[in-house]
N, C-alpha and C. Protein backbone atom coordinates (compact mmCIF):
# COMPACT_ATOMS: atom_id res chain seq x y z
N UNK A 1 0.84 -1.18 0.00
CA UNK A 1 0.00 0.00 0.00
C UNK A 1 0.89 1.24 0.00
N UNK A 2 0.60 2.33 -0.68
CA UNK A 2 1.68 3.48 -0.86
C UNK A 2 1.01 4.24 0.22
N UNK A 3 2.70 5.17 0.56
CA UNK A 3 2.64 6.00 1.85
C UNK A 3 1.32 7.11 1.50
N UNK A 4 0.65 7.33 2.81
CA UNK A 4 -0.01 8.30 2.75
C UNK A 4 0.46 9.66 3.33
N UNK A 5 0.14 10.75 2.73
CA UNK A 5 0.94 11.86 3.10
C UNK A 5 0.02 12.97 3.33
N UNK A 6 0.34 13.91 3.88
CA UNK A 6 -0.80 15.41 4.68
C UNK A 6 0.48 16.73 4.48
N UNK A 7 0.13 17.46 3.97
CA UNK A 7 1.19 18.67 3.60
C UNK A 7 0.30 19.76 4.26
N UNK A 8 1.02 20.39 4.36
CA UNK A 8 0.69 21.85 4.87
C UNK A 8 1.81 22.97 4.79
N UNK A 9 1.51 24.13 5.12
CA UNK A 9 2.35 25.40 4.61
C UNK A 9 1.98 26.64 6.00
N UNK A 10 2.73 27.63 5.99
CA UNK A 10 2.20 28.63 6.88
C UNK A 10 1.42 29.69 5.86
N UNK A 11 1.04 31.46 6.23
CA UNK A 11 0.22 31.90 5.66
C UNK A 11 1.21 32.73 4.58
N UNK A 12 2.29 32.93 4.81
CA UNK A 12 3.39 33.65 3.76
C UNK A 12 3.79 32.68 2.83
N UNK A 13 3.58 30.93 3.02
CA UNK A 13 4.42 30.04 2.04
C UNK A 13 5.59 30.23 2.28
N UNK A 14 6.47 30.80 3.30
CA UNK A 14 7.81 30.40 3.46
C UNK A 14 8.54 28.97 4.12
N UNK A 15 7.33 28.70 4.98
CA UNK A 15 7.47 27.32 5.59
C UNK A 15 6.25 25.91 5.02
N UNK A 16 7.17 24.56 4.64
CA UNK A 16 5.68 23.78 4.26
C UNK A 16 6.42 22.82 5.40
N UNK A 17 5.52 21.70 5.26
CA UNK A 17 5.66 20.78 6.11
C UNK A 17 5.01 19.43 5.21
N UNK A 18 5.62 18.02 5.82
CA UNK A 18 4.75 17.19 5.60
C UNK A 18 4.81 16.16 6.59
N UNK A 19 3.48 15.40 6.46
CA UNK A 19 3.52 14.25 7.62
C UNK A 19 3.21 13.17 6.56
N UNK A 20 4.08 11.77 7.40
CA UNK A 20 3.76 10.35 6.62
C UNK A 20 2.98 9.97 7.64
N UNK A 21 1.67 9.85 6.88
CA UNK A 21 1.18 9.04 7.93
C UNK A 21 1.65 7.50 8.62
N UNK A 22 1.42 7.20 9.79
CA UNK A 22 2.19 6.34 10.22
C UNK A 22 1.30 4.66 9.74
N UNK A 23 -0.11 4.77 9.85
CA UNK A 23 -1.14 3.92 8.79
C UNK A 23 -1.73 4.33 7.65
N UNK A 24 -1.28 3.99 6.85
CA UNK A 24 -1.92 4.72 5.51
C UNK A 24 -3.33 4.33 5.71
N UNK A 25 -4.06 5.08 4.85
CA UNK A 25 -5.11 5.48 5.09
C UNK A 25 -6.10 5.67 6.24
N UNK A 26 -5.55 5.87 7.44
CA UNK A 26 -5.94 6.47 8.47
C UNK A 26 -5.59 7.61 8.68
N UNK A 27 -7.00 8.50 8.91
CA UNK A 27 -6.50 10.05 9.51
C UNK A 27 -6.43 10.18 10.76
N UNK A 28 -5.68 11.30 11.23
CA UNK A 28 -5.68 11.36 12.08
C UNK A 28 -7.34 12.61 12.54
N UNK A 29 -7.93 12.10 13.82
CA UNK A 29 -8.95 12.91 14.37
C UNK A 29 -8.62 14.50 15.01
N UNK A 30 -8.83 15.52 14.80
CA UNK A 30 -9.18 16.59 15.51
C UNK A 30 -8.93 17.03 16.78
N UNK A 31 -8.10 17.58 17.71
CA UNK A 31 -8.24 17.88 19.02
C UNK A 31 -8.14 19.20 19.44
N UNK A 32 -9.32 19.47 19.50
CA UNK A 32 -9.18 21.24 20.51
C UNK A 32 -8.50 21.42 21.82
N UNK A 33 -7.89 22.33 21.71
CA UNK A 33 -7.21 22.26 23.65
C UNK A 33 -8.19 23.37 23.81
N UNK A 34 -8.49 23.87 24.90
CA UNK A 34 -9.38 25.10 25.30
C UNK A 34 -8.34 25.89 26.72
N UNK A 35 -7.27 25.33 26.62
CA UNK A 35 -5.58 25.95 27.86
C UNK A 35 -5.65 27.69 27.57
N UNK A 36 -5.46 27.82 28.48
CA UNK A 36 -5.12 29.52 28.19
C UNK A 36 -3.93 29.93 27.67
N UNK A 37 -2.56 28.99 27.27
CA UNK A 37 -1.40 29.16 26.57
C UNK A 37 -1.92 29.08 24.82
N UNK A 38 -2.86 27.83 24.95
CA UNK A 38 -3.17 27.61 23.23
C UNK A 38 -4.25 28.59 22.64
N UNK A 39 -4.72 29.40 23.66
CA UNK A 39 -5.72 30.42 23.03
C UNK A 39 -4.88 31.82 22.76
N UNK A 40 -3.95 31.84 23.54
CA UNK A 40 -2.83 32.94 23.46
C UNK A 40 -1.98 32.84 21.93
N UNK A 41 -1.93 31.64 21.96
CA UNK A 41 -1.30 31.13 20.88
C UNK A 41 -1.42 31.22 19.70
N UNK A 42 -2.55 30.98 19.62
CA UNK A 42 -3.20 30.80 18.34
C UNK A 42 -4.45 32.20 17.84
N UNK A 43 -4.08 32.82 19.32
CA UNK A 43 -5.35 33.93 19.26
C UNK A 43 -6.85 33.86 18.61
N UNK A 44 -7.17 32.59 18.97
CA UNK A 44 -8.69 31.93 19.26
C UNK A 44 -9.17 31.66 20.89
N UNK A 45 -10.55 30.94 20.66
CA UNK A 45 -10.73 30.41 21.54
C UNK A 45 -10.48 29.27 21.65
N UNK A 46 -9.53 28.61 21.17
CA UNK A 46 -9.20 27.17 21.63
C UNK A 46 -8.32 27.03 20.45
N UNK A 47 -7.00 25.76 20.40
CA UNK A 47 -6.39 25.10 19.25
C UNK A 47 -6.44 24.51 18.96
N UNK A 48 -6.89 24.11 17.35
CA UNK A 48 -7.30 22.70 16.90
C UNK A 48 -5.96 22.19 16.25
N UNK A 49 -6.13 20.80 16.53
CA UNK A 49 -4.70 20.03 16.22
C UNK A 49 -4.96 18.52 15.71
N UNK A 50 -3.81 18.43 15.37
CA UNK A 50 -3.90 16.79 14.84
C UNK A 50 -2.92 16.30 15.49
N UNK A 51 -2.93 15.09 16.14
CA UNK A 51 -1.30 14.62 17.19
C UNK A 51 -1.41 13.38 15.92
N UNK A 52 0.24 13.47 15.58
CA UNK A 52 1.18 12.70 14.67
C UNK A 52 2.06 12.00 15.78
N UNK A 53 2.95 10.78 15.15
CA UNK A 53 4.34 10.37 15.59
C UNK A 53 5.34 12.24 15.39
N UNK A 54 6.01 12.61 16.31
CA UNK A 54 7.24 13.16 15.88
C UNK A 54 7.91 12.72 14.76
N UNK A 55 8.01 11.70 14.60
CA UNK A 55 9.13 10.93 13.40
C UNK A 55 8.34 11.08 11.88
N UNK A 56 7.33 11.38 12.38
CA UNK A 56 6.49 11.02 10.34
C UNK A 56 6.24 12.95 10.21
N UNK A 57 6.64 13.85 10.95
CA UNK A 57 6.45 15.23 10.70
C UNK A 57 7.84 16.15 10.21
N UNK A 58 8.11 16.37 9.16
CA UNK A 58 9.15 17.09 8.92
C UNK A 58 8.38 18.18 8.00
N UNK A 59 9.91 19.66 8.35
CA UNK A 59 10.02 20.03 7.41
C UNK A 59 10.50 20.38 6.26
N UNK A 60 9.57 20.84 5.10
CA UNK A 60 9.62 20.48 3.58
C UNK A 60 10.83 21.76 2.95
N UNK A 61 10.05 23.11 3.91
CA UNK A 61 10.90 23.88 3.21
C UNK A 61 10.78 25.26 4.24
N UNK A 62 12.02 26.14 4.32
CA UNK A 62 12.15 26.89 5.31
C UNK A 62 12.11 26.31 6.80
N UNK A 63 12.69 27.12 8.32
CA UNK A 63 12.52 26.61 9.17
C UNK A 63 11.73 27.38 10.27
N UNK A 64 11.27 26.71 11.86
CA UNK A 64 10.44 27.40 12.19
C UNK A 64 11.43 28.20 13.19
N UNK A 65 10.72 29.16 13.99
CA UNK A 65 11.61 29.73 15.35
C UNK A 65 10.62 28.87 16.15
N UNK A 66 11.35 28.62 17.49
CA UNK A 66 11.07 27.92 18.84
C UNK A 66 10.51 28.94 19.51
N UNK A 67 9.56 28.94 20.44
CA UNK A 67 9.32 29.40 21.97
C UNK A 67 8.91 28.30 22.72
N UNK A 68 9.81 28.52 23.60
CA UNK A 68 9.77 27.33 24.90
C UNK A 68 8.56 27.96 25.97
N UNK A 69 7.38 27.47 26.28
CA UNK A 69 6.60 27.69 26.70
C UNK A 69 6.42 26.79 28.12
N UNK A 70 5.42 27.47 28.80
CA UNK A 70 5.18 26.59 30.38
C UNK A 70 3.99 26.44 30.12
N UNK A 71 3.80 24.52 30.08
CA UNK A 71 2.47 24.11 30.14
C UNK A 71 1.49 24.27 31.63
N UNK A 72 0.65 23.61 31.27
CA UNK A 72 -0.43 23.50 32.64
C UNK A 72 0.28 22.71 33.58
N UNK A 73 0.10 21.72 32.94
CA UNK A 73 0.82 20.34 33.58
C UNK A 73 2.10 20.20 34.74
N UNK A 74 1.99 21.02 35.48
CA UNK A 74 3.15 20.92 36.23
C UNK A 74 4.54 21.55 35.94
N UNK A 75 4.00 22.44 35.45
CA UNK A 75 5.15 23.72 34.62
C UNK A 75 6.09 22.80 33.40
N UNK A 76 5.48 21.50 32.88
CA UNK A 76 6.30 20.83 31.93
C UNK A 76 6.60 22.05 30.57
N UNK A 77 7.94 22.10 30.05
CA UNK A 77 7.75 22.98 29.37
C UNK A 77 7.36 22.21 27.49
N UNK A 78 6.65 23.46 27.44
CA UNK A 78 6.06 23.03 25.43
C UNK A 78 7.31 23.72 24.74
N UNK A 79 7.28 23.18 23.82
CA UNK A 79 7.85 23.53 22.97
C UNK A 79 7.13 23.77 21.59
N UNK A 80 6.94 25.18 21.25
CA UNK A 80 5.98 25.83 19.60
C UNK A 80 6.74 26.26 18.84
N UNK A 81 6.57 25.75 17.66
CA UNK A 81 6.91 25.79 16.10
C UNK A 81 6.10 27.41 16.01
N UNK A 82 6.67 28.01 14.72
CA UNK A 82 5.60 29.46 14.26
C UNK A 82 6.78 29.83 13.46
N UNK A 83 6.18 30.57 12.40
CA UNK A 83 6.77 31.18 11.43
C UNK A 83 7.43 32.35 12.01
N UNK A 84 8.87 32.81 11.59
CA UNK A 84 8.83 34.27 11.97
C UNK A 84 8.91 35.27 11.10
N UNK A 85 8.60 35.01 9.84
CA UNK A 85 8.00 35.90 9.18
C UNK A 85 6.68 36.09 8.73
N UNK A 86 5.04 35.67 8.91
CA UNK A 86 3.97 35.60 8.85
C UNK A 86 3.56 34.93 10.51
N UNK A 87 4.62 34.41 11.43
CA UNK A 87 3.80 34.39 12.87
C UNK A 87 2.51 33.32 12.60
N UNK A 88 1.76 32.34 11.42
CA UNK A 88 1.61 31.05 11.89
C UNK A 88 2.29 30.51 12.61
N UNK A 89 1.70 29.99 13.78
CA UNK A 89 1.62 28.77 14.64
C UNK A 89 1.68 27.47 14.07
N UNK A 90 2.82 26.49 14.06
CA UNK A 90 2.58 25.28 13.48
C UNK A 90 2.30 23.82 14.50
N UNK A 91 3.18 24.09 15.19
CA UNK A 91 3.80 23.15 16.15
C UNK A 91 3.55 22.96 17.72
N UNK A 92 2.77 21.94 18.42
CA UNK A 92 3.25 22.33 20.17
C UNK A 92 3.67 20.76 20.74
N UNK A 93 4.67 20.57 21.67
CA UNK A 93 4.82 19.07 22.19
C UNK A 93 5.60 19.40 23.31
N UNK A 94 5.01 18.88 23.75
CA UNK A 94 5.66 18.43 25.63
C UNK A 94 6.89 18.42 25.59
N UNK A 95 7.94 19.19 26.54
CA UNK A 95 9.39 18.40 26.66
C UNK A 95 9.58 17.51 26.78
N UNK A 96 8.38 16.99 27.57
CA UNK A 96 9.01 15.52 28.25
C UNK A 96 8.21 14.47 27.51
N UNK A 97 7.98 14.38 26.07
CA UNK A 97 7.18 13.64 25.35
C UNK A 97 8.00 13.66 24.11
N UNK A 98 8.80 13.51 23.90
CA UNK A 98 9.52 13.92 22.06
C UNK A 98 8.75 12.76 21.00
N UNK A 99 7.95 12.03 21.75
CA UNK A 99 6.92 11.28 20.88
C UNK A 99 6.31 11.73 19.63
N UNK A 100 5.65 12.47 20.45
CA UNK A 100 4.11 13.11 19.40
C UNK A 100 4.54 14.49 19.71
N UNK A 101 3.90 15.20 18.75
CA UNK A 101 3.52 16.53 18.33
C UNK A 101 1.98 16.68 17.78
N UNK A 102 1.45 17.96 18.18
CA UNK A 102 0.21 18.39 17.94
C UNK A 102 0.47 19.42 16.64
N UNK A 103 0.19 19.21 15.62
CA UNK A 103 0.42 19.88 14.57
C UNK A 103 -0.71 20.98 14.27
N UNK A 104 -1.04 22.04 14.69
CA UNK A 104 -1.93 23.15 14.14
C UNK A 104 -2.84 22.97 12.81
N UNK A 105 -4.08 22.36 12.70
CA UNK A 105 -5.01 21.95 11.76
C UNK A 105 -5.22 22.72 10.60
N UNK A 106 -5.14 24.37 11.04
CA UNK A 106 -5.47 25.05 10.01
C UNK A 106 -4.55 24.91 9.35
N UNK A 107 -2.98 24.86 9.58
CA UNK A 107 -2.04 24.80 8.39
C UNK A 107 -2.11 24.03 7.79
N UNK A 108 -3.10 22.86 7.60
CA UNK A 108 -3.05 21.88 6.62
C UNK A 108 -3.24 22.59 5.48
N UNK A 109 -3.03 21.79 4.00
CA UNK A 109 -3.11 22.45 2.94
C UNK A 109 -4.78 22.05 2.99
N UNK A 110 -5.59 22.50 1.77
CA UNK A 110 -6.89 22.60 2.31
C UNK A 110 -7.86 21.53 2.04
N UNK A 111 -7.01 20.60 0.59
CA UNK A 111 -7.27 19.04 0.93
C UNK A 111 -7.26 18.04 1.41
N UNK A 112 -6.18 18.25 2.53
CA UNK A 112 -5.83 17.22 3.33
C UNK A 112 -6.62 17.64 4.79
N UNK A 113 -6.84 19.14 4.67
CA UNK A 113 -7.70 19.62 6.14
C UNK A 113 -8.97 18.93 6.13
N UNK A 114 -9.92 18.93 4.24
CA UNK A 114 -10.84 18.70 4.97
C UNK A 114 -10.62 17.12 4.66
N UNK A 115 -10.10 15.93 4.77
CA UNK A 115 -9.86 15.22 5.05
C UNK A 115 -9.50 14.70 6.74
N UNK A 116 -9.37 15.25 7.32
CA UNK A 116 -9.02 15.19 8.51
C UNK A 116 -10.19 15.79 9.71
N UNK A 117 -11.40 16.01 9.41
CA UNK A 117 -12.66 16.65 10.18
C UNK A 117 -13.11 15.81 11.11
N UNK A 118 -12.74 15.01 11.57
CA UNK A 118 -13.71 14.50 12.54
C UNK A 118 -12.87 14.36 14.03
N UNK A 119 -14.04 15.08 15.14
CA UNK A 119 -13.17 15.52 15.73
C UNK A 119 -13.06 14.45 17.02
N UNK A 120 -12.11 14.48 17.89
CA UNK A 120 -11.64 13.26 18.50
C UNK A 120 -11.95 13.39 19.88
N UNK A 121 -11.36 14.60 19.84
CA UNK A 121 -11.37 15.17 21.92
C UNK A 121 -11.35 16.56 21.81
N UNK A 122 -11.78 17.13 22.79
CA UNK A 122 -11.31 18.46 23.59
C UNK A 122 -10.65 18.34 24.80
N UNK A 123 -9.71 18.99 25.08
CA UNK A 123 -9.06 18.82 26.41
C UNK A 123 -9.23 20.31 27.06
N UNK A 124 -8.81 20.51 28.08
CA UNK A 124 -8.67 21.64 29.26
C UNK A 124 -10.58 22.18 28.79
N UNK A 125 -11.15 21.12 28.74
CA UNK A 125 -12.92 21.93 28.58
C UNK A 125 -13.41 22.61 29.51
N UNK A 126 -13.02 22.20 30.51
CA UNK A 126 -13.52 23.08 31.57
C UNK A 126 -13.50 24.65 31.29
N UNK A 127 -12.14 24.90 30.71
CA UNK A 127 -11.57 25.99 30.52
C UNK A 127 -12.44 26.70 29.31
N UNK A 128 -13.16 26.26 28.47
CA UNK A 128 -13.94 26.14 27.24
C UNK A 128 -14.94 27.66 27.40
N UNK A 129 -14.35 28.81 26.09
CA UNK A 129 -15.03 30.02 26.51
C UNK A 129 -16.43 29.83 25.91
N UNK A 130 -17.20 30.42 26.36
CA UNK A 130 -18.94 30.28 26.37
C UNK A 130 -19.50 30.21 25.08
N UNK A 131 -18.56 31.62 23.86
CA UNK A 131 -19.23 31.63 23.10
C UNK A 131 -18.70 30.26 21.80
N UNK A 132 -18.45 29.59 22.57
CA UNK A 132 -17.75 28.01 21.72
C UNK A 132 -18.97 26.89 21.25
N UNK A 133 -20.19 26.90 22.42
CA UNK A 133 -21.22 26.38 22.13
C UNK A 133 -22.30 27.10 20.98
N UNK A 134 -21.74 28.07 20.89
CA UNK A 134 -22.86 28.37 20.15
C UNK A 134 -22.70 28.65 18.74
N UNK A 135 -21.67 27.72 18.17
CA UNK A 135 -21.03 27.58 17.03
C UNK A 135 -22.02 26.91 16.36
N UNK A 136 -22.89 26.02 16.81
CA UNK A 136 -23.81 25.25 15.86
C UNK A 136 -25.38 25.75 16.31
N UNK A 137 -24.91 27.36 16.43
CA UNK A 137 -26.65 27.72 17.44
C UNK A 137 -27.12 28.04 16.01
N UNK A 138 -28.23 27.98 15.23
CA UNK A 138 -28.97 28.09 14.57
C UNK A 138 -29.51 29.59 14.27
N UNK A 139 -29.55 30.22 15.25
CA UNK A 139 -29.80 31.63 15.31
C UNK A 139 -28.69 32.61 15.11
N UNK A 140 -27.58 32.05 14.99
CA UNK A 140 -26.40 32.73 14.68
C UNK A 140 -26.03 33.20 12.94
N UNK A 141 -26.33 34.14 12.99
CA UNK A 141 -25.76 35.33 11.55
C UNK A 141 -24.70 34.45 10.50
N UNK A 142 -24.53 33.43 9.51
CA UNK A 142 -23.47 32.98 8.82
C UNK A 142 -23.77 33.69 7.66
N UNK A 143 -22.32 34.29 7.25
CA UNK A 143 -21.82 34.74 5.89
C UNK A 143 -20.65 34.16 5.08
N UNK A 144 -21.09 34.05 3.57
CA UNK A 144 -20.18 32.92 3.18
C UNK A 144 -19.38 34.19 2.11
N UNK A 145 -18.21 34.60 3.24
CA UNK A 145 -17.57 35.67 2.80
C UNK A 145 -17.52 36.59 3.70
N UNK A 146 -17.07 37.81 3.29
CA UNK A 146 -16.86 39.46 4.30
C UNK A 146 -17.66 39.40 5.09
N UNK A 147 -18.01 40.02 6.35
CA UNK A 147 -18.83 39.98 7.00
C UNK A 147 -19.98 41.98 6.19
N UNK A 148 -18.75 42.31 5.39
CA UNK A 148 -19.97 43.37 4.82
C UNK A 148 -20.54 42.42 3.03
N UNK A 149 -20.08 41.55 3.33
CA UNK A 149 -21.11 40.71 2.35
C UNK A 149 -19.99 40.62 0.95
């Protein structure tokens, strides 16, 4: 069976990336954190991610800058990928995990994103800001485009 592969890029195209998947044709599922580091981060209300092997994630072209960050977890420190010239967010993984990495969803390229939709977990929910539920409220204003139309 031939390798399956997931590419992605930041928002300038100076950095791409790719992952082998580690089972071909399995995606990987969706995970929101709702942490107050990954909302800082990503300047949302929560970060959506895909957790890979470390070993099947490289990058393709250009490199990222590091910030060594303090998780929740007992001050374990993260370690985040991000462009430093366009400031995408790519990357976050535990020091003490060189396993896996949580790879930032939106940078997928946009065929392989929506390939990858179904979502798996949320973590730190507790933490989960209010107006997050009401993403599928029915009464909510959607525009497919500008918000001046």
């Amino acid at each position: 069976m031939a390798q399956t592969y997931l590419t992605g890029a930041c928002l300038c195209k100076n950095i791409a990336y790719r992952i082998t998947l580690p089972t071909p044709g399995t995606l990987p599922k969706v995970i929101l954190c709702h942490c107050t580091n990954c909302k800082r981060y990503t300047g949302s209300g929560f970060s959506a991610n895909i957790v890979v092997p470390q070993s099947s994630f490289e990058y393709t072209k250009g490199s990222p800058k590091l910030y060594s960050d303090r998780g929740d977890r007992g001050g374990v420190v993260v370690v985040r990928e991000f462009c430093p010239d366009c400031g995408t967010p790519f990357t976050s993984r535990s020091g003490d995990d060189g396993e896996e990495v949580a790879v930032k969803s939106g940078t997928l390229d946009d065929e392989h994103r929506v390939k990858c939709a179904e979502l798996g977990m949320e973590i730190y929910y507790h933490r989960k800001d209010g107006w997050v539920d009401g993403m599928g409220d029915e009464s909510v204003k959607r525009v497919n485009g500008s918000m001046d139309g």
